[in-house]
PDB file of N, CA and C in Angstrom:
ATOM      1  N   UNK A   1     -36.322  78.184   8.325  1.00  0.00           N
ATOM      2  CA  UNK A   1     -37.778  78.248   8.266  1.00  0.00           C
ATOM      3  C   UNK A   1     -38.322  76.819   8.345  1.00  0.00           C
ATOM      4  N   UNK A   2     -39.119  76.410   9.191  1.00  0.00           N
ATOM      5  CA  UNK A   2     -40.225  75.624   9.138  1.00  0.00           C
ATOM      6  C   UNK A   2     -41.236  74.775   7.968  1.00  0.00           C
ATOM      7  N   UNK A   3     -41.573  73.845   7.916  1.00  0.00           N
ATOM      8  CA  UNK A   3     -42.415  73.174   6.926  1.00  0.00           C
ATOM      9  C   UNK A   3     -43.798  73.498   8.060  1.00  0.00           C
ATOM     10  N   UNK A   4     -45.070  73.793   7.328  1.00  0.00           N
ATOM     11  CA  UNK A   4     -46.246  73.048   7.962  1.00  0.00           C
ATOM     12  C   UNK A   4     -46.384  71.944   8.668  1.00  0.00           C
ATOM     13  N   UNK A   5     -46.663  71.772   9.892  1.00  0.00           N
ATOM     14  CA  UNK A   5     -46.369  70.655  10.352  1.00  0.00           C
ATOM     15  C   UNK A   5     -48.080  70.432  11.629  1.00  0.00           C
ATOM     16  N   UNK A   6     -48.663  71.786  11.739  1.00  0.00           N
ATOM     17  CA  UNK A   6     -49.624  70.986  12.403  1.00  0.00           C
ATOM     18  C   UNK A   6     -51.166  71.881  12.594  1.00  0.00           C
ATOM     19  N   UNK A   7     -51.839  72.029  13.105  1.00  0.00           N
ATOM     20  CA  UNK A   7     -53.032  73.084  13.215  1.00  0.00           C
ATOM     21  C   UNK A   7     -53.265  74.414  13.014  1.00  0.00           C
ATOM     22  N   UNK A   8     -51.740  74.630  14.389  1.00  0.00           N
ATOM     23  CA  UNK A   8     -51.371  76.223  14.429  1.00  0.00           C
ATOM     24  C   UNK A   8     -50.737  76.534  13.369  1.00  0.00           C
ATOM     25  N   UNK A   9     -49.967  75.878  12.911  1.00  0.00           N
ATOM     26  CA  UNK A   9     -49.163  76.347  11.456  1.00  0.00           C
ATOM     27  C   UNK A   9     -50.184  76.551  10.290  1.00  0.00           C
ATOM     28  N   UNK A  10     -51.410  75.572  10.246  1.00  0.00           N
ATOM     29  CA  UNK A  10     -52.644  76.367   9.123  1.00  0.00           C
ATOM     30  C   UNK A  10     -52.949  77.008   9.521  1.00  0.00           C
ATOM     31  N   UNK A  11     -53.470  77.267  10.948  1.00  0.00           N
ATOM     32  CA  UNK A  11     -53.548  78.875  11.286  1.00  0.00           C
ATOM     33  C   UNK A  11     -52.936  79.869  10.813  1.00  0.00           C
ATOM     34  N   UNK A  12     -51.427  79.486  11.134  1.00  0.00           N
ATOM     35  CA  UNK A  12     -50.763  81.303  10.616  1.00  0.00           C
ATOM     36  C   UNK A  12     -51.126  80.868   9.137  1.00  0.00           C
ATOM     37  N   UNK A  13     -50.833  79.975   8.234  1.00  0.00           N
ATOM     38  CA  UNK A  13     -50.874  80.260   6.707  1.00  0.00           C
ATOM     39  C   UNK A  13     -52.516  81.059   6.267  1.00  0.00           C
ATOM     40  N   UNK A  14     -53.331  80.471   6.814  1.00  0.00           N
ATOM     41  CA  UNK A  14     -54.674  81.440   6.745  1.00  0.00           C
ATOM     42  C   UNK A  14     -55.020  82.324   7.167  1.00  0.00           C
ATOM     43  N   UNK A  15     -54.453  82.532   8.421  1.00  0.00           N
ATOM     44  CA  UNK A  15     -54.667  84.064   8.864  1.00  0.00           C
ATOM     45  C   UNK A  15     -53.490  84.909   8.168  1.00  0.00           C
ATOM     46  N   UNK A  16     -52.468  84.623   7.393  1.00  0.00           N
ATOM     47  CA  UNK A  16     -51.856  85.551   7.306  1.00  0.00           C
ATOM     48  C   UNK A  16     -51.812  85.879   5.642  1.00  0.00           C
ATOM     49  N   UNK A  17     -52.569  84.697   4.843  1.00  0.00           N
ATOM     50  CA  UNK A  17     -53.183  84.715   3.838  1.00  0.00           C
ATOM     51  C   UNK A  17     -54.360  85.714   3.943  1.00  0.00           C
ATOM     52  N   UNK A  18     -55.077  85.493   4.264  1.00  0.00           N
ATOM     53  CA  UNK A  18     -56.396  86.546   4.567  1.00  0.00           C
ATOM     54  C   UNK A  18     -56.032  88.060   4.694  1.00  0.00           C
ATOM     55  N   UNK A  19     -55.051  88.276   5.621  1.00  0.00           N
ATOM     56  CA  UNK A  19     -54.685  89.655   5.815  1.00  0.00           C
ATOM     57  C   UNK A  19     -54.411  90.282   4.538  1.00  0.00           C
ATOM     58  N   UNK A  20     -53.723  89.199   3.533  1.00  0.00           N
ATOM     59  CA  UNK A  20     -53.126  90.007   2.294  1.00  0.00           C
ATOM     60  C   UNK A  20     -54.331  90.024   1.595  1.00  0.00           C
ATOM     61  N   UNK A  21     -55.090  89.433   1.445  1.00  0.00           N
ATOM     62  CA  UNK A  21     -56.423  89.215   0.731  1.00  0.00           C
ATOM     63  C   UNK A  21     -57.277  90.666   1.041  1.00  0.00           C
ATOM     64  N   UNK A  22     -57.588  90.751   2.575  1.00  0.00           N
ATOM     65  CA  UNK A  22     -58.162  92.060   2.839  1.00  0.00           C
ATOM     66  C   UNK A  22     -57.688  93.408   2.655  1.00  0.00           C
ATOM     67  N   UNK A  23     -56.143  93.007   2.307  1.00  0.00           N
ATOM     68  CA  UNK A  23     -55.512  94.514   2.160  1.00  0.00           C
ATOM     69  C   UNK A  23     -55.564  94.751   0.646  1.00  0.00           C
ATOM     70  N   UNK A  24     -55.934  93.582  -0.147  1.00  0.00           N
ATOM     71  CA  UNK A  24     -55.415  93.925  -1.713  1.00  0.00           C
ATOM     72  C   UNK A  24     -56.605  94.414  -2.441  1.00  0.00           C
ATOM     73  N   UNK A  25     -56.223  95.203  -3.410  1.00  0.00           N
ATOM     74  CA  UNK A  25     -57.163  96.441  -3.894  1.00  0.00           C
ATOM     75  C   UNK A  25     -58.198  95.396  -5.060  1.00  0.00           C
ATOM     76  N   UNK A  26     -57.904  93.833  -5.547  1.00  0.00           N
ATOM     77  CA  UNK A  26     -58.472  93.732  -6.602  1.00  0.00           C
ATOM     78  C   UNK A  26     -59.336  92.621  -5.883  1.00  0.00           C
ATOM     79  N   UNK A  27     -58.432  92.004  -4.945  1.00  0.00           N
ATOM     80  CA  UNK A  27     -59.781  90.959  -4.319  1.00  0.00           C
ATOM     81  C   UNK A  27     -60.482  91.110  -3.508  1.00  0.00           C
ATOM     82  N   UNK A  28     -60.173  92.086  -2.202  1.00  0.00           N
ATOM     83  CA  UNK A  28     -60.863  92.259  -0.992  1.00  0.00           C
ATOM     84  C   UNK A  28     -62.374  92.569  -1.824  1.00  0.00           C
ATOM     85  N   UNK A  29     -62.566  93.632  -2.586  1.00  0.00           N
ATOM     86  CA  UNK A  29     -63.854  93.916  -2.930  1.00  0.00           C
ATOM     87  C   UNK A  29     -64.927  92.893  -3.304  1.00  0.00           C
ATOM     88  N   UNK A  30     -63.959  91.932  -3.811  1.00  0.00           N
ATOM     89  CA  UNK A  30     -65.062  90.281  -3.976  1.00  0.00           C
ATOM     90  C   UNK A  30     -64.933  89.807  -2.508  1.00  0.00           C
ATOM     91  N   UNK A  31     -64.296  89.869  -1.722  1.00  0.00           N
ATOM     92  CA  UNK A  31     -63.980  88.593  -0.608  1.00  0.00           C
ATOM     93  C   UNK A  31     -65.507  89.934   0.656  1.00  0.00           C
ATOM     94  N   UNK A  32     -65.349  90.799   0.332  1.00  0.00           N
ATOM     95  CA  UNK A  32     -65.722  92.188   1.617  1.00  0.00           C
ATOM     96  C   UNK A  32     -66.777  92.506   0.815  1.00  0.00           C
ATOM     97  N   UNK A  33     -67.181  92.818  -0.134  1.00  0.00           N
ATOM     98  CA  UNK A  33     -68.181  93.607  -0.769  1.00  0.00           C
ATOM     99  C   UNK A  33     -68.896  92.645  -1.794  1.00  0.00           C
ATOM    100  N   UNK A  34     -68.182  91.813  -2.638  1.00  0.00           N
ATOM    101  CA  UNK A  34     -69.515  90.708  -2.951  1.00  0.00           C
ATOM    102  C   UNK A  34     -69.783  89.474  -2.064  1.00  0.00           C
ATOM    103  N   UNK A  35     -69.051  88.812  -1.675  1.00  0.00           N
ATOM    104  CA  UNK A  35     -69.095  88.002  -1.081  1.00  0.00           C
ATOM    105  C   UNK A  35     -69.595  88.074   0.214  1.00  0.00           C
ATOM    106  N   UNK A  36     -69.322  89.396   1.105  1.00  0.00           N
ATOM    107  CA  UNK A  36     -69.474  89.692   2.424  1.00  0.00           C
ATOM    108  C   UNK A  36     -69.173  88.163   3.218  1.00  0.00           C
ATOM    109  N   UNK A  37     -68.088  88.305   3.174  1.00  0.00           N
ATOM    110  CA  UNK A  37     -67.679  87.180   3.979  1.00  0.00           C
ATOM    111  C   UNK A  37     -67.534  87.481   5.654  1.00  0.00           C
ATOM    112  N   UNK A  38     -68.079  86.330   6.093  1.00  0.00           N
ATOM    113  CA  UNK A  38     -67.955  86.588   8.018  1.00  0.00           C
ATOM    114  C   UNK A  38     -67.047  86.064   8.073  1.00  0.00           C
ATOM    115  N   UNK A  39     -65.675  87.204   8.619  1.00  0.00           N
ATOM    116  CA  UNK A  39     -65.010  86.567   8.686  1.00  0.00           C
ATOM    117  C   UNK A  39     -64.382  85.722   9.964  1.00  0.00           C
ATOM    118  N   UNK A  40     -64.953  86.005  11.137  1.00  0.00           N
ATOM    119  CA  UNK A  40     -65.173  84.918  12.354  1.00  0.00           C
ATOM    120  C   UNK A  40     -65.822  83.551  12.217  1.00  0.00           C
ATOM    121  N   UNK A  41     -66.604  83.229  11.300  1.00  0.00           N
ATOM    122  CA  UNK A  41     -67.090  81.907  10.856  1.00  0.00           C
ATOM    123  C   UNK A  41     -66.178  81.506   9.762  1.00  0.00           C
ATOM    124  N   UNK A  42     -65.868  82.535   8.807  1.00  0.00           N
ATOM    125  CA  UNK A  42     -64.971  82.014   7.581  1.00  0.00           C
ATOM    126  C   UNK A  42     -63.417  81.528   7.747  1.00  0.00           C
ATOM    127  N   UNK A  43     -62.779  82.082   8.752  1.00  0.00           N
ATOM    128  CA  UNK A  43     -61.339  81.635   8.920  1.00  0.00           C
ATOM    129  C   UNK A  43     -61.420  79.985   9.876  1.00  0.00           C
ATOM    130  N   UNK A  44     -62.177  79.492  10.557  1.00  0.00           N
ATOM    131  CA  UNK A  44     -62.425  78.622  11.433  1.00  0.00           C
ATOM    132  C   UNK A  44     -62.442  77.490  10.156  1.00  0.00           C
ATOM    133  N   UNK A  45     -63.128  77.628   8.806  1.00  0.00           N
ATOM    134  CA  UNK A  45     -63.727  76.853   8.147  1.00  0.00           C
ATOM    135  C   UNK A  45     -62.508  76.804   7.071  1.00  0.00           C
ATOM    136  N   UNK A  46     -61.721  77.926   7.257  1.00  0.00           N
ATOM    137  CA  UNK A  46     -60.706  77.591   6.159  1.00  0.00           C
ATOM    138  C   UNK A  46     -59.501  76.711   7.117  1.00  0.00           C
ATOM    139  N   UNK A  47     -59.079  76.760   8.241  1.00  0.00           N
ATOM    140  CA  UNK A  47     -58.728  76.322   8.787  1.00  0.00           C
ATOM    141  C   UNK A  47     -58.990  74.544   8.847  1.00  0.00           C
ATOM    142  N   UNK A  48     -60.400  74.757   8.838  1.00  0.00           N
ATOM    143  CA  UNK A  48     -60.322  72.842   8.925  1.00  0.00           C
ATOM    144  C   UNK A  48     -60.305  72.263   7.161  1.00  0.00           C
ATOM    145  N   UNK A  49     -60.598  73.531   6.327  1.00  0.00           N
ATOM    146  CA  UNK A  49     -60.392  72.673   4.796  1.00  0.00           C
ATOM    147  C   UNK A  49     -58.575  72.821   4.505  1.00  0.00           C
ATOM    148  N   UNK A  50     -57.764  73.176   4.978  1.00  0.00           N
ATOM    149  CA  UNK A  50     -56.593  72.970   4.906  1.00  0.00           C
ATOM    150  C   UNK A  50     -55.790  72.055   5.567  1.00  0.00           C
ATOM    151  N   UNK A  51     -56.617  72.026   7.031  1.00  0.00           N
ATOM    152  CA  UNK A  51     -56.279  70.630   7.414  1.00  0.00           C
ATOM    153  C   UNK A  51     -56.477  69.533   7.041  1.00  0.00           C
ATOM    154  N   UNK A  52     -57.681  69.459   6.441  1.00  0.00           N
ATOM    155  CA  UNK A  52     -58.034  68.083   5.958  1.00  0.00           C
ATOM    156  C   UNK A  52     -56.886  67.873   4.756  1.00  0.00           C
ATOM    157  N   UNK A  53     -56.856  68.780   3.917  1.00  0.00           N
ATOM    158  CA  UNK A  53     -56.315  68.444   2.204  1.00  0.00           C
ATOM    159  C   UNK A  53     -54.619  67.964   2.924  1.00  0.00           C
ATOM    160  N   UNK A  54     -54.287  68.857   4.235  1.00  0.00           N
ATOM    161  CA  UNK A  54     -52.976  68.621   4.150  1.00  0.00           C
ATOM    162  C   UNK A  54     -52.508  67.198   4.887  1.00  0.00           C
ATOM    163  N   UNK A  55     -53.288  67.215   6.001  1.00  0.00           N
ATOM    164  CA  UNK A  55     -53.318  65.963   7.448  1.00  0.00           C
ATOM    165  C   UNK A  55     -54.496  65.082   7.389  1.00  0.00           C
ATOM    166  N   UNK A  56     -55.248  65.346   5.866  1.00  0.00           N
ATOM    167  CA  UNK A  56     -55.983  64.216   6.241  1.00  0.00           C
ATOM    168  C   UNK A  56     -56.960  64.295   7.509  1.00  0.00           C
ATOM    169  N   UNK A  57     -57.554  65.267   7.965  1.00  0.00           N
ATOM    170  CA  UNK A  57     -58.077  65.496   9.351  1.00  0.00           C
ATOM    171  C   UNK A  57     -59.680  65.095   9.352  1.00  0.00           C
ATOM    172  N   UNK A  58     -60.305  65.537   8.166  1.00  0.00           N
ATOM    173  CA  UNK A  58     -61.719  65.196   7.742  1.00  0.00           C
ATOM    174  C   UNK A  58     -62.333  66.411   8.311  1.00  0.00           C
ATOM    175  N   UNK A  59     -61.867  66.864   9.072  1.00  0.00           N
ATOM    176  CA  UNK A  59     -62.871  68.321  10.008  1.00  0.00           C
ATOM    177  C   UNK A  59     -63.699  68.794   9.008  1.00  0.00           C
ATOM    178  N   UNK A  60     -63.396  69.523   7.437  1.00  0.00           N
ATOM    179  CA  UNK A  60     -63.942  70.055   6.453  1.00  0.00           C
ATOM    180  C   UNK A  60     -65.017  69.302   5.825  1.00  0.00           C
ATOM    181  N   UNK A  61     -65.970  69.437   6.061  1.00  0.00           N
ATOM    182  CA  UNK A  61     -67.687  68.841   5.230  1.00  0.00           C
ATOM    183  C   UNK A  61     -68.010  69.417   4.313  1.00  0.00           C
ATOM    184  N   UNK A  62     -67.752  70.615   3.707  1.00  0.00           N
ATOM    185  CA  UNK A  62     -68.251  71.457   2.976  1.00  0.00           C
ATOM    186  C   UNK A  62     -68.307  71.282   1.845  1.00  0.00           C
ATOM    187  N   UNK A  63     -68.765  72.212   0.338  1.00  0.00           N
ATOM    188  CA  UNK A  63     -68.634  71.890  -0.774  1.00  0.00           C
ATOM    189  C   UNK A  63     -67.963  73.395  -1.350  1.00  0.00           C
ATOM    190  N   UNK A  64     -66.897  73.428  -1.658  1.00  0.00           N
ATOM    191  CA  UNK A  64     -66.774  75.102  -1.518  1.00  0.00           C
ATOM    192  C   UNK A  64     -66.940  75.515  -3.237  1.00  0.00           C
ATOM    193  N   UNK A  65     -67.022  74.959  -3.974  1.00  0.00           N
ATOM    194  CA  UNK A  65     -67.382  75.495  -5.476  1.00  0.00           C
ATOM    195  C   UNK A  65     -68.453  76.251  -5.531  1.00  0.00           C
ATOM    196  N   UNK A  66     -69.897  75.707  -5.090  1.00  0.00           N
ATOM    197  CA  UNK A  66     -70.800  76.342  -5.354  1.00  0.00           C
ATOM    198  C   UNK A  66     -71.375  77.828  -4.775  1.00  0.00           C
ATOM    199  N   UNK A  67     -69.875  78.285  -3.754  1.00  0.00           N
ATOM    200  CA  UNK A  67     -70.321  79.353  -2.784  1.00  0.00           C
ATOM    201  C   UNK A  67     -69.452  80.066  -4.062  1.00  0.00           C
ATOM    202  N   UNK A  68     -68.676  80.118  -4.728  1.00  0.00           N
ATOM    203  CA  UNK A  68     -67.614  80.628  -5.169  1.00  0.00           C
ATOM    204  C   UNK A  68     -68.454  80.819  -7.139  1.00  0.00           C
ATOM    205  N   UNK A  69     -69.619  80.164  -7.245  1.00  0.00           N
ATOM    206  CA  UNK A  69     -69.540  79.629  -8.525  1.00  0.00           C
ATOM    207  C   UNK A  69     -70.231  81.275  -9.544  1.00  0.00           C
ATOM    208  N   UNK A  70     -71.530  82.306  -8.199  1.00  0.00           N
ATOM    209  CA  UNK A  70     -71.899  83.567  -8.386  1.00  0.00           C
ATOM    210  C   UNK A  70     -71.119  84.314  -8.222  1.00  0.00           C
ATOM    211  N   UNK A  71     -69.924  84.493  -7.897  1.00  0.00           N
ATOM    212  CA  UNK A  71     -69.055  85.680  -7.394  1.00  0.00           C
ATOM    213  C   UNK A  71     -68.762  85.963  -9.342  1.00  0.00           C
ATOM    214  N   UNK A  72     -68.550  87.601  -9.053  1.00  0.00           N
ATOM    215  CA  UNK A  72     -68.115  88.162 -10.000  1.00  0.00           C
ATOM    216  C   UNK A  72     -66.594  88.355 -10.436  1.00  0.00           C
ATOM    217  N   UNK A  73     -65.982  86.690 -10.674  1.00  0.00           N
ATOM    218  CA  UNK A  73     -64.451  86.782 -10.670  1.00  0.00           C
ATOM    219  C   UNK A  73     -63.788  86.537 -12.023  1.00  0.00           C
ATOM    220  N   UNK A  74     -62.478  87.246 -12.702  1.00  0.00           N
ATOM    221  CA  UNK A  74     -62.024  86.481 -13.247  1.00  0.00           C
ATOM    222  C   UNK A  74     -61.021  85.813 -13.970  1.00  0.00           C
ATOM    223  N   UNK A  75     -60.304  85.447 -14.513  1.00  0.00           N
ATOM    224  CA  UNK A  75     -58.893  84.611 -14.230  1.00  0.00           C
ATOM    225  C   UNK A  75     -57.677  85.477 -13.424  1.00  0.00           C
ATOM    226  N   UNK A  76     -57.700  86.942 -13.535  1.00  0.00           N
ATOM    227  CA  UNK A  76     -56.736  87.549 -12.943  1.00  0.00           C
ATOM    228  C   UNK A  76     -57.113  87.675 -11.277  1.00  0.00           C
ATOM    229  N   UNK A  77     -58.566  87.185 -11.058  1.00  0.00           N
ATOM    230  CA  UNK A  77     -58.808  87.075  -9.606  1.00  0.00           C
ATOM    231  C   UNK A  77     -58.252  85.900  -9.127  1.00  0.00           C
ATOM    232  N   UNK A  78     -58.417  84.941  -9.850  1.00  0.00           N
ATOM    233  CA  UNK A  78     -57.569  82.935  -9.467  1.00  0.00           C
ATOM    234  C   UNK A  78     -55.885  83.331  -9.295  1.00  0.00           C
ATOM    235  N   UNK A  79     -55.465  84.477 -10.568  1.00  0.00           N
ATOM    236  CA  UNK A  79     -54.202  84.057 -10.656  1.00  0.00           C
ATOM    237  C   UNK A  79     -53.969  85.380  -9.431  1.00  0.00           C
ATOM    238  N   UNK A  80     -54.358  86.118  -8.875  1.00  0.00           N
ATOM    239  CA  UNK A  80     -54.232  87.481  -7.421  1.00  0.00           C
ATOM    240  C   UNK A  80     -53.800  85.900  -6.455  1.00  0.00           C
ATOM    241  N   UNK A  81     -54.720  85.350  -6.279  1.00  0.00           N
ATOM    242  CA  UNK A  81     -55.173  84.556  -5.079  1.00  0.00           C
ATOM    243  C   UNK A  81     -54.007  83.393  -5.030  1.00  0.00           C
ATOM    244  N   UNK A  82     -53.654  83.388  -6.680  1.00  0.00           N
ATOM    245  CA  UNK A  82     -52.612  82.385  -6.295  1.00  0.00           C
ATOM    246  C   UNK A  82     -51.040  82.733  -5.749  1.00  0.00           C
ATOM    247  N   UNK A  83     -50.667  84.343  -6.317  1.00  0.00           N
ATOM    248  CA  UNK A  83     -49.710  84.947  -5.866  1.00  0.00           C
ATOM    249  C   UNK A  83     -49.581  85.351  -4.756  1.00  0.00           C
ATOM    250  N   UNK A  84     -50.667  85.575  -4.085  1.00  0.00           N
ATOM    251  CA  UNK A  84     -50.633  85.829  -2.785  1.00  0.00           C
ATOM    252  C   UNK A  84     -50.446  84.844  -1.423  1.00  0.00           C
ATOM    253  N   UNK A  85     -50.976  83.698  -1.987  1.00  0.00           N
ATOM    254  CA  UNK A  85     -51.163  82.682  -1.529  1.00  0.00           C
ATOM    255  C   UNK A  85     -49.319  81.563  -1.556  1.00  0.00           C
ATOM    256  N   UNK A  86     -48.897  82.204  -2.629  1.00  0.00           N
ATOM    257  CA  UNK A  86     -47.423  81.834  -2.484  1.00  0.00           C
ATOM    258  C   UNK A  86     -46.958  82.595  -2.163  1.00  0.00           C
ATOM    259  N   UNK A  87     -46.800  83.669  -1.854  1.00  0.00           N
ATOM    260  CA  UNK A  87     -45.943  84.456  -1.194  1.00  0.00           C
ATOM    261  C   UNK A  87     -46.255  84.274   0.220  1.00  0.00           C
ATOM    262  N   UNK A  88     -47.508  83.939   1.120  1.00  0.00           N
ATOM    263  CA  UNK A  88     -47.265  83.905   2.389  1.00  0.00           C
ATOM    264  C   UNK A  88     -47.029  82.587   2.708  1.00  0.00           C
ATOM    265  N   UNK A  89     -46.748  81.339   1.537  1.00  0.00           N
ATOM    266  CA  UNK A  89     -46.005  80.423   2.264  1.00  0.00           C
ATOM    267  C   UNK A  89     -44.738  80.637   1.493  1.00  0.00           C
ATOM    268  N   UNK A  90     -43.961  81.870   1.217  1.00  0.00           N
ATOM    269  CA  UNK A  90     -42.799  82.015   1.109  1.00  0.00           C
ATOM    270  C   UNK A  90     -42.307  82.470   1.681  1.00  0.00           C
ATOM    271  N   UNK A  91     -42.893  83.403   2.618  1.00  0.00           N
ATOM    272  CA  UNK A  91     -42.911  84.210   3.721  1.00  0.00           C
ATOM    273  C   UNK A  91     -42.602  83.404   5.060  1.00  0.00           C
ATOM    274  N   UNK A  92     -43.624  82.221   5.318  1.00  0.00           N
ATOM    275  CA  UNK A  92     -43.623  81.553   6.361  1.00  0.00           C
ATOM    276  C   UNK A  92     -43.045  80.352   6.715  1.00  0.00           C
ATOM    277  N   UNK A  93     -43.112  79.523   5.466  1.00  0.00           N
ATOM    278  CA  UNK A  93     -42.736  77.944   5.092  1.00  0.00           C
ATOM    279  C   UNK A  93     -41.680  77.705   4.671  1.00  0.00           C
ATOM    280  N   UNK A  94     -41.015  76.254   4.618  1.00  0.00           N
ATOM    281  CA  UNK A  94     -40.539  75.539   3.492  1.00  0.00           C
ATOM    282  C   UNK A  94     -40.470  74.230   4.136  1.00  0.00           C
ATOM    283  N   UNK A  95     -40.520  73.374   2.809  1.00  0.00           N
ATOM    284  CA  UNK A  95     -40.326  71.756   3.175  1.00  0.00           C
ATOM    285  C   UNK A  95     -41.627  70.988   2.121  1.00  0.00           C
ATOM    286  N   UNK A  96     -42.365  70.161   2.359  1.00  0.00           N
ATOM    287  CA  UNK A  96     -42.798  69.439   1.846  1.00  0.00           C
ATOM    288  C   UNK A  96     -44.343  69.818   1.959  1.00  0.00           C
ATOM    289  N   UNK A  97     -44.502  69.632   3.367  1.00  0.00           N
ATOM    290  CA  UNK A  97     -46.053  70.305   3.472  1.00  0.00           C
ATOM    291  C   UNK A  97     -46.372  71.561   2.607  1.00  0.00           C
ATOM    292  N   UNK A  98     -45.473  72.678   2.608  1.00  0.00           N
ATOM    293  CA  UNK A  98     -45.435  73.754   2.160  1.00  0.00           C
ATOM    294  C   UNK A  98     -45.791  74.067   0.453  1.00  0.00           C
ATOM    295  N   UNK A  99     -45.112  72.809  -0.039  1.00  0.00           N
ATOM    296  CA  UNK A  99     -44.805  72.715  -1.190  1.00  0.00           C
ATOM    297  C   UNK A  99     -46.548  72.447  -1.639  1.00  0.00           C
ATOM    298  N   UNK A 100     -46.485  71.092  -0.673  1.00  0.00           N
ATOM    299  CA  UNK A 100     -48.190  70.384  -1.217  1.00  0.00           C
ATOM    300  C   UNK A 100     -49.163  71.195  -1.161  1.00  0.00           C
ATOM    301  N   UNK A 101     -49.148  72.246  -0.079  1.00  0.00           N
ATOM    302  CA  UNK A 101     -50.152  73.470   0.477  1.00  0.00           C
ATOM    303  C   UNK A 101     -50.112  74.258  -1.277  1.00  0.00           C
ATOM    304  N   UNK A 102     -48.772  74.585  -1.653  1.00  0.00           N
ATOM    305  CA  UNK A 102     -48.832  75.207  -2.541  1.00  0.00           C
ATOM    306  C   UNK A 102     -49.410  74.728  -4.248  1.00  0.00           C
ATOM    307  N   UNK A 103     -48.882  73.190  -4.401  1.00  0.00           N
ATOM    308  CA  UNK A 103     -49.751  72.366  -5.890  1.00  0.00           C
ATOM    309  C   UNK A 103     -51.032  72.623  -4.989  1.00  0.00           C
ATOM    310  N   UNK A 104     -51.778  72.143  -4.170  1.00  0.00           N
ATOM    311  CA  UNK A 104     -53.140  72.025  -3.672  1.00  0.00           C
ATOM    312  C   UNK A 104     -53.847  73.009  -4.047  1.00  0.00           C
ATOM    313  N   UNK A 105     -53.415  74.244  -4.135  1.00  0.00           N
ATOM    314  CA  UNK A 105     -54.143  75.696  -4.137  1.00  0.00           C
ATOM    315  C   UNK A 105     -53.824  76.042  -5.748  1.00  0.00           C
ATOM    316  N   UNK A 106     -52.859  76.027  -6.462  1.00  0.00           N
ATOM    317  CA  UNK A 106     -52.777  75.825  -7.706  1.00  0.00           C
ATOM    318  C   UNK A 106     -53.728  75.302  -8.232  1.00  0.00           C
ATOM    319  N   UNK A 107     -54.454  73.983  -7.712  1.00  0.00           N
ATOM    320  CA  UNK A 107     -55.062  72.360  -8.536  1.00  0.00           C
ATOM    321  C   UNK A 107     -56.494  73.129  -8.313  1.00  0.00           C
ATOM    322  N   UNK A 108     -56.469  73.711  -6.927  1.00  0.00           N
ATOM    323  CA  UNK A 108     -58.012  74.442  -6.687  1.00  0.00           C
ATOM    324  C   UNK A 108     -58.179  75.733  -7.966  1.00  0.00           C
ATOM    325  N   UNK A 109     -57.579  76.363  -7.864  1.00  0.00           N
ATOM    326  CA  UNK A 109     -57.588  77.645  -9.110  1.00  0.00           C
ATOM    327  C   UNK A 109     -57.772  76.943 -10.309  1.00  0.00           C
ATOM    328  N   UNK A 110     -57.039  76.214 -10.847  1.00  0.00           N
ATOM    329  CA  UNK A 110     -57.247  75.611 -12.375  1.00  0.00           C
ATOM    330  C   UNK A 110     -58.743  74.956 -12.152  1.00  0.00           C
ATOM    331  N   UNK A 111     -59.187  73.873 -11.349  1.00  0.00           N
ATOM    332  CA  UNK A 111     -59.981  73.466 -11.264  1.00  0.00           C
ATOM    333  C   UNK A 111     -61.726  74.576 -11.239  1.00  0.00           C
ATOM    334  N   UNK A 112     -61.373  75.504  -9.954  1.00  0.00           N
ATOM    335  CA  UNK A 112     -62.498  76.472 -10.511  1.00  0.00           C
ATOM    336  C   UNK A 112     -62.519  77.493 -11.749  1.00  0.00           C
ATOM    337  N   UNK A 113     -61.465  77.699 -12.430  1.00  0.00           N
ATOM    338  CA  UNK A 113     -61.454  78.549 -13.353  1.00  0.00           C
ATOM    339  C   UNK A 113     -62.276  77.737 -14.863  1.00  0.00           C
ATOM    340  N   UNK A 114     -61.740  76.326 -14.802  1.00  0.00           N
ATOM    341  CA  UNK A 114     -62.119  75.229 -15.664  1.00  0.00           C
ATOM    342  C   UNK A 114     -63.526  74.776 -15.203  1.00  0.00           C
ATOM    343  N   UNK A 115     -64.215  75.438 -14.176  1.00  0.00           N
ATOM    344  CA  UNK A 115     -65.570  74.939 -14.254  1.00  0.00           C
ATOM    345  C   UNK A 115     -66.843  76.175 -13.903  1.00  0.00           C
ATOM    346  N   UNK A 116     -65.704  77.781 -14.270  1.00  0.00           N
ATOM    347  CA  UNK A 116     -66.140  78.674 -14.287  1.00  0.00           C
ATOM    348  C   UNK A 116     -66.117  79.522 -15.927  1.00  0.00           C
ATOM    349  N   UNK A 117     -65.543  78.548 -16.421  1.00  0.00           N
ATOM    350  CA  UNK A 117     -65.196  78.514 -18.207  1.00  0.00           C
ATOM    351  C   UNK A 117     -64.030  79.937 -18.502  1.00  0.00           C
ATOM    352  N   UNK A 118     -63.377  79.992 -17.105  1.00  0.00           N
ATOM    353  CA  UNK A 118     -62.111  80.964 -17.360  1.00  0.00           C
ATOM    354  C   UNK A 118     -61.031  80.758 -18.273  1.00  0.00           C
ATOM    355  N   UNK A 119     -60.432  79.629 -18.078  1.00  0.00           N
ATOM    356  CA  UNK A 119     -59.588  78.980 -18.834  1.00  0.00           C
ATOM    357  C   UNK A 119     -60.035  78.773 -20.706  1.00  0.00           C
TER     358      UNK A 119
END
């Protein structure tokens, strides 16, 4: 198996992240039904915030806390997102990028849960 190594490879980790997201019974309803996420604008945008955190790319401008800060979520929604989120780079990855993809998304969950007063 492969490490992350370039655009298309955040591609598959987000598109194939997402799929599990839309199929799962506890988050899709926040990601599809509160959130109503587009998801033709939304995967493009997760795409360049993974590039940036991983390659340094800068593509990502955004501020993504405050889209996330009304959703009706809570710690067992951070910790869904984080299992899922390791399993499709367990699924897809290994090596170093993989690893960092994986603390990165960890550091994001603690971080919004700690400023959503989950923790």
């Amino acid at each position: 198996m492969n490490d992350i190594s370039n655009k298309n490879d955040i591609k598959t980790l987000v598109d194939r992240f997402y799929e599990k997201v839309n199929s799962d019974e506890l988050l899709s309803p926040i990601f599809n039904g509160h959130a109503e996420v587009d998801w033709p604008e939304h995967l493009p945008t997760m795409y360049d915030f993974w590039n940036s955190l991983l390659f340094g790319s800068m593509e990502y401008k955004g501020q993504p806390f405050p889209k996330h800060m009304t959703l009706p979520v809570t710690k067992e929604h951070f910790e869904r997102w984080i299992q899922l989120f390791t399993a499709t780079l367990e699924e897809n990855f290994e090596g170093p990028k993989a690893d960092e993809a994986l603390s990165r998304a960890m550091n994001i969950a603690r971080v919004f849960m700690t400023k959503m007063a989950l923790l």
